[in-house]
N, C-alpha and C. Protein backbone atom coordinates (compact mmCIF):
# COMPACT_ATOMS: atom_id res chain seq x y z
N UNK A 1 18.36 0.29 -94.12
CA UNK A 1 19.16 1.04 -93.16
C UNK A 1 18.28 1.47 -91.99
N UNK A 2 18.49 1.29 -90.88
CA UNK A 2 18.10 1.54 -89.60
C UNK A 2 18.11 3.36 -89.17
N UNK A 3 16.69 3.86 -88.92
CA UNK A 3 16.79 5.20 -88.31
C UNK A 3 18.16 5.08 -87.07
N UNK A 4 18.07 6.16 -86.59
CA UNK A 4 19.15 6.71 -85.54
C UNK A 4 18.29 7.03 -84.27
N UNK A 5 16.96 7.10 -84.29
CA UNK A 5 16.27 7.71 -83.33
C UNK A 5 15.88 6.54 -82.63
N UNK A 6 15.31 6.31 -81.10
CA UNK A 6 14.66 5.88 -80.33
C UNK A 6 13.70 5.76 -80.51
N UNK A 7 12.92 5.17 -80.33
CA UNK A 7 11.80 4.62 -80.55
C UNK A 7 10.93 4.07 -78.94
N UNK A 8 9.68 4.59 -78.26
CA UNK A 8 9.20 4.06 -77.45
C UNK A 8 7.48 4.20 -77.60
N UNK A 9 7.48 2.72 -77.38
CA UNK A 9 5.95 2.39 -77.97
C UNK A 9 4.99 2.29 -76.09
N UNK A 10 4.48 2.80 -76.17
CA UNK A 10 3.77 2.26 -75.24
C UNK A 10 2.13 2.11 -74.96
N UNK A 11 1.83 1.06 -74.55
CA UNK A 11 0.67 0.87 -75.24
C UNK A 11 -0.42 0.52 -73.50
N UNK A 12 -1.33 1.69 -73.75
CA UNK A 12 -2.42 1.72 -72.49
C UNK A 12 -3.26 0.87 -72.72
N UNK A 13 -3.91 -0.15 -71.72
CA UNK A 13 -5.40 -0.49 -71.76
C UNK A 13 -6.07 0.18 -70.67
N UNK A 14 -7.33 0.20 -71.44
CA UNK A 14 -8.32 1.12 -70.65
C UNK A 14 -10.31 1.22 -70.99
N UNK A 15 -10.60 1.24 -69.81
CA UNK A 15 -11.93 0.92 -70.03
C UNK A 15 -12.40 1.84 -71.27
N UNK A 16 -13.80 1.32 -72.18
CA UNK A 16 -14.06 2.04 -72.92
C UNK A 16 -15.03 3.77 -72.53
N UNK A 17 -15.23 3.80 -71.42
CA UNK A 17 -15.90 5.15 -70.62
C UNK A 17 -14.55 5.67 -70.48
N UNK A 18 -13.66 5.30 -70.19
CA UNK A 18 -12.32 5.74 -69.91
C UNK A 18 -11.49 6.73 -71.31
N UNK A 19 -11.28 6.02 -71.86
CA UNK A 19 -10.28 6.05 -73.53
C UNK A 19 -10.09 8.09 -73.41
N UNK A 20 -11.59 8.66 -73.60
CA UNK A 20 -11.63 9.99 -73.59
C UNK A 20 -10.38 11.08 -72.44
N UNK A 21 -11.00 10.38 -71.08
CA UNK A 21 -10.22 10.82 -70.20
C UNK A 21 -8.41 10.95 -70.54
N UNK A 22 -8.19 9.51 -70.97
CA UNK A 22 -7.00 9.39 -70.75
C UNK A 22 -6.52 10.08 -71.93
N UNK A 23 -7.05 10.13 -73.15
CA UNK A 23 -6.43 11.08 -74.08
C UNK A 23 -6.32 12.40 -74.23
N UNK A 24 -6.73 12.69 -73.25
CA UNK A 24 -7.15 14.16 -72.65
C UNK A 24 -5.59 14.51 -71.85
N UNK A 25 -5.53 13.67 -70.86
CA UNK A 25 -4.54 13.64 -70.12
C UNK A 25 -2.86 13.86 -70.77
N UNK A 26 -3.19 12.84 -71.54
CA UNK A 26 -1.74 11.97 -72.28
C UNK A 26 -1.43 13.44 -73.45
N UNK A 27 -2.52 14.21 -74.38
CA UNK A 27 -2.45 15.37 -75.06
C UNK A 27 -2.01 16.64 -74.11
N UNK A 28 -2.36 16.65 -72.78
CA UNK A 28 -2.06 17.68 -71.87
C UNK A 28 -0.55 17.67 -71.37
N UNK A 29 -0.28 15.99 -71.34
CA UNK A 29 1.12 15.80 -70.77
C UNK A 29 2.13 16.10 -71.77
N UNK A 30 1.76 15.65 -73.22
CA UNK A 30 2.78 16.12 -74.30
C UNK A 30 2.58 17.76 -74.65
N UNK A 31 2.00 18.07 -74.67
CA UNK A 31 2.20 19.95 -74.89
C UNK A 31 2.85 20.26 -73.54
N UNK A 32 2.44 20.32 -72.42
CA UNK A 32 3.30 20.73 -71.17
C UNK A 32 4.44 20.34 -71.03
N UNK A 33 4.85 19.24 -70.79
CA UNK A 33 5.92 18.68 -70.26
C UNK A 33 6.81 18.13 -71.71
N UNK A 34 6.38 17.01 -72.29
CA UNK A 34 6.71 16.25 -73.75
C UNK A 34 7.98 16.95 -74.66
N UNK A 35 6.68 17.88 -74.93
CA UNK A 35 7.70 18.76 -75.75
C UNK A 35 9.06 19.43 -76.13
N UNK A 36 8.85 20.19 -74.38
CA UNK A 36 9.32 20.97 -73.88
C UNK A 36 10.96 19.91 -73.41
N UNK A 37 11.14 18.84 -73.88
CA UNK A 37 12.07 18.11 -73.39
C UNK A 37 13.09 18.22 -74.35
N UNK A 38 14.68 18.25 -73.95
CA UNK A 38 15.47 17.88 -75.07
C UNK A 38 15.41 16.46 -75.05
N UNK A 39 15.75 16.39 -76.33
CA UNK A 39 16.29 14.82 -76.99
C UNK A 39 14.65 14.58 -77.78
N UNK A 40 13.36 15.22 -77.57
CA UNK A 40 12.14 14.77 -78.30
C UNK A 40 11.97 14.95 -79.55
N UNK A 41 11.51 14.33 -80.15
CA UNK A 41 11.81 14.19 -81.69
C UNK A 41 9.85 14.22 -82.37
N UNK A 42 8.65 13.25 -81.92
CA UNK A 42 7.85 13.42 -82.43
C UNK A 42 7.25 12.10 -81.69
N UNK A 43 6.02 12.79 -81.44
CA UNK A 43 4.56 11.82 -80.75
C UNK A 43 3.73 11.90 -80.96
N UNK A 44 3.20 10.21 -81.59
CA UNK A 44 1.72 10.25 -81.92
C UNK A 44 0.91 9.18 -80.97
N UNK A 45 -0.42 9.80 -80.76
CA UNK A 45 -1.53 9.06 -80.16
C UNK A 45 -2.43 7.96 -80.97
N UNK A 46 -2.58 7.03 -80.31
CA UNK A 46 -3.29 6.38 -81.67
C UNK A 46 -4.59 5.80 -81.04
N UNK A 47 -5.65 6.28 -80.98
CA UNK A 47 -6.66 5.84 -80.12
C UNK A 47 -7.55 4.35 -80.91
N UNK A 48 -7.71 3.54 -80.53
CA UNK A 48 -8.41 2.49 -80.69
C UNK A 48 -9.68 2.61 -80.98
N UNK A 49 -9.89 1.98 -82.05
CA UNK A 49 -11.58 2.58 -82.77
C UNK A 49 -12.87 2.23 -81.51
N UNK A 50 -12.68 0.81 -80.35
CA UNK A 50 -13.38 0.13 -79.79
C UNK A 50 -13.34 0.96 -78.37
N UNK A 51 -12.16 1.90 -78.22
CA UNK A 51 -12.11 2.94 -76.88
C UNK A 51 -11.41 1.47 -75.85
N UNK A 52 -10.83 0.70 -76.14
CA UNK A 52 -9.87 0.05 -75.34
C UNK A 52 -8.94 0.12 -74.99
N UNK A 53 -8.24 1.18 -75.53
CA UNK A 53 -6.66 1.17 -76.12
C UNK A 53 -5.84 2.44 -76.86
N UNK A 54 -4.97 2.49 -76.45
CA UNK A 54 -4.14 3.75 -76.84
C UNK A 54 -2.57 3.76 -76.76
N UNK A 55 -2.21 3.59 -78.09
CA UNK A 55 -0.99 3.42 -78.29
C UNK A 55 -0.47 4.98 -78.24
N UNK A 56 0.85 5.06 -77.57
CA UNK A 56 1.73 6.44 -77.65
C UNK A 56 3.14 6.05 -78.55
N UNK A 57 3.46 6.24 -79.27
CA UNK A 57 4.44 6.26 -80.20
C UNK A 57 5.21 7.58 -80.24
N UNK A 58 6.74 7.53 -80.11
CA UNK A 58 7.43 8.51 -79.68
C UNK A 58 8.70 8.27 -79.75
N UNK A 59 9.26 9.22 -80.66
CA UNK A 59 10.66 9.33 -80.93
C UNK A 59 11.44 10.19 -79.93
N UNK A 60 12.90 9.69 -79.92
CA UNK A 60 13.78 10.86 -78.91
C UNK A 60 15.07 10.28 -79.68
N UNK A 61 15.68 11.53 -79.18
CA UNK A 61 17.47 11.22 -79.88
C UNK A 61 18.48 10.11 -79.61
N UNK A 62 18.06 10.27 -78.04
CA UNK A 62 18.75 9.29 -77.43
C UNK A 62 18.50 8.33 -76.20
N UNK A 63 18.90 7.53 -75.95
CA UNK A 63 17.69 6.84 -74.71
C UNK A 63 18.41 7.43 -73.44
N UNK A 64 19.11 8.36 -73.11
CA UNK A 64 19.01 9.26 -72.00
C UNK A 64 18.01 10.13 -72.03
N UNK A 65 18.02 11.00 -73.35
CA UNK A 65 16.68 11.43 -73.55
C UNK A 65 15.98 10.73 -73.01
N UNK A 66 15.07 9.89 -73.04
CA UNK A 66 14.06 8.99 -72.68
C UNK A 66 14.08 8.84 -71.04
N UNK A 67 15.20 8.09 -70.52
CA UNK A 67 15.75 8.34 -69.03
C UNK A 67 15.33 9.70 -68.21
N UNK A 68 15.38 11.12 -69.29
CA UNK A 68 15.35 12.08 -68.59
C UNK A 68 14.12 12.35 -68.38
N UNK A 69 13.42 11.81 -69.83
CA UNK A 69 11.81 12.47 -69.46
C UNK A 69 11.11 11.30 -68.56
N UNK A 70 11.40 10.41 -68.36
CA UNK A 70 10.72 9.18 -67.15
C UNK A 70 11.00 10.03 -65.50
N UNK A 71 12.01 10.59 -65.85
CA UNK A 71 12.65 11.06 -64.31
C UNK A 71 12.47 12.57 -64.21
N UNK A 72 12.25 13.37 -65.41
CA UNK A 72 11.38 14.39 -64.90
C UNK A 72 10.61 14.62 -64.34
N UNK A 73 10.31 15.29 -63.11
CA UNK A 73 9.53 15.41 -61.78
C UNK A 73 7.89 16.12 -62.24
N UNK A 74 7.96 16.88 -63.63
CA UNK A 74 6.82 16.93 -63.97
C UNK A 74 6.16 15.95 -64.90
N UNK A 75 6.77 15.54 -65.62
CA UNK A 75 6.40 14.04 -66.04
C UNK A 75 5.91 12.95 -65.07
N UNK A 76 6.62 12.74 -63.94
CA UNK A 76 6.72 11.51 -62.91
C UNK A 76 5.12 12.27 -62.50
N UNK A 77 4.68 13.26 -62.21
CA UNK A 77 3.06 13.94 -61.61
C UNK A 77 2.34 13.44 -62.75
N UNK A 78 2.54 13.02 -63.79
CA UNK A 78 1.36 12.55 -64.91
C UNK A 78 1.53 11.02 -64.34
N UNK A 79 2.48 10.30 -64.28
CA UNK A 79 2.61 8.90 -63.80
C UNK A 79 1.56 8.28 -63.00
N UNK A 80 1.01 8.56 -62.00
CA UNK A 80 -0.11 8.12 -61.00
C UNK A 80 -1.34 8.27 -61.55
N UNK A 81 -1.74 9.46 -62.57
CA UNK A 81 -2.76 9.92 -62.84
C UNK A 81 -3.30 8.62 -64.14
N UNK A 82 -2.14 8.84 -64.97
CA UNK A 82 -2.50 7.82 -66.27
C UNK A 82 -2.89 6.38 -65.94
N UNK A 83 -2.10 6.08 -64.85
CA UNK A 83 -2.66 4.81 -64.08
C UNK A 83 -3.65 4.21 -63.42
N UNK A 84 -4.35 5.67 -62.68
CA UNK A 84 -5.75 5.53 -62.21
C UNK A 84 -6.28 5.09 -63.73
N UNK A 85 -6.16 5.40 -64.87
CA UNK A 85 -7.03 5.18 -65.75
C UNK A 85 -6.33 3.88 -66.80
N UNK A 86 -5.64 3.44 -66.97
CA UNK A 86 -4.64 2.45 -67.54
C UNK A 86 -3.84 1.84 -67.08
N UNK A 87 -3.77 0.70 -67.64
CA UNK A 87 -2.51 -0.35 -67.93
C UNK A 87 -1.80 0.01 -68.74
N UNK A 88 -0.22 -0.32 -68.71
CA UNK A 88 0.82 0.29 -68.82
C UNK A 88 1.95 -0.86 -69.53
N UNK A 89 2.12 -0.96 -70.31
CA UNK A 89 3.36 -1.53 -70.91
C UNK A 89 4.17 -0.95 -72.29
N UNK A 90 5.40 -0.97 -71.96
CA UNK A 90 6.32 -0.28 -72.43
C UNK A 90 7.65 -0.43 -73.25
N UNK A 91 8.11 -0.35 -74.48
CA UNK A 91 9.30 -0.92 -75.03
C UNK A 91 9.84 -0.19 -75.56
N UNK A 92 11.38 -0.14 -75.51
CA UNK A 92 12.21 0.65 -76.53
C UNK A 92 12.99 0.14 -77.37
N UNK A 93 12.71 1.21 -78.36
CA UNK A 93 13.85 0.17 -79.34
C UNK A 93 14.20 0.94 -80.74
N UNK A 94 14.45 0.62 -81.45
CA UNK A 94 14.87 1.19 -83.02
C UNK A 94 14.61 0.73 -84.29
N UNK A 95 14.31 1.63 -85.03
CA UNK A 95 13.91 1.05 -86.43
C UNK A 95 14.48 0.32 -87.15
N UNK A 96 14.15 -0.90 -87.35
CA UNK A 96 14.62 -1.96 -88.44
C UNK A 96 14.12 -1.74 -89.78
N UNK A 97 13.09 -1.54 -90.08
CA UNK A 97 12.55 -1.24 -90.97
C UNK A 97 11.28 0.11 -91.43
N UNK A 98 11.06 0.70 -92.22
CA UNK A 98 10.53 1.38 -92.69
C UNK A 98 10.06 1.48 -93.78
N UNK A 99 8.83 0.88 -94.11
CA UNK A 99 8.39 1.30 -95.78
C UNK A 99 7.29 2.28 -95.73
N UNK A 100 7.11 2.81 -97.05
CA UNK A 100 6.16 3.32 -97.27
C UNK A 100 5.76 3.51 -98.64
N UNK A 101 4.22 3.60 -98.66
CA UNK A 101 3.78 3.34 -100.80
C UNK A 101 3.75 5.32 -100.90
């Protein structure tokens, strides 16, 4: 059976001098802004052992939710910044599956 929640993966590349910065950033943007959103459900950081890479994983209720926090005007001020430091690609979608031992 398929969750109900949204699902958006998005996954940074980024130099390895970099990785620190941007998780700095991306932790500042979810307590300020993230949170503080309706429709947010739960976000995790997943930093890359090699400092290349940083997956954001993040639930919301609904993909307006999602719509709203892209177009939130304090969100959209983290947008330029994460970019000076990353590449950016992005997907939404929903749980097909879920296991766990």
């Amino acid at each position: 059976m398929s969750d109900t929640s949204v699902i958006v993966i998005n996954l940074l590349k980024v130099k390895p001098e970099k990785q620190d910065a941007l998780l700095a950033l991306l932790k500042q943007s979810t307590d300020t802004v993230i949170r503080t959103l309706k429709g947010w459900k739960t976000t995790r950081l997943v930093a890359a052992d090699d400092g290349t890479g940083v997956v954001i994983y993040s639930e919301w209720e609904t993909p307006a939710a999602v719509e709203a926090m892209r177009s939130d005007p304090r969100m959209k001020a983290y947008f330029p910044k994460i970019l000076e430091l990353a590449s950016l690609e992005s997907i939404m979608g929903s749980s097909v599956l879920s296991e766990a031992r």
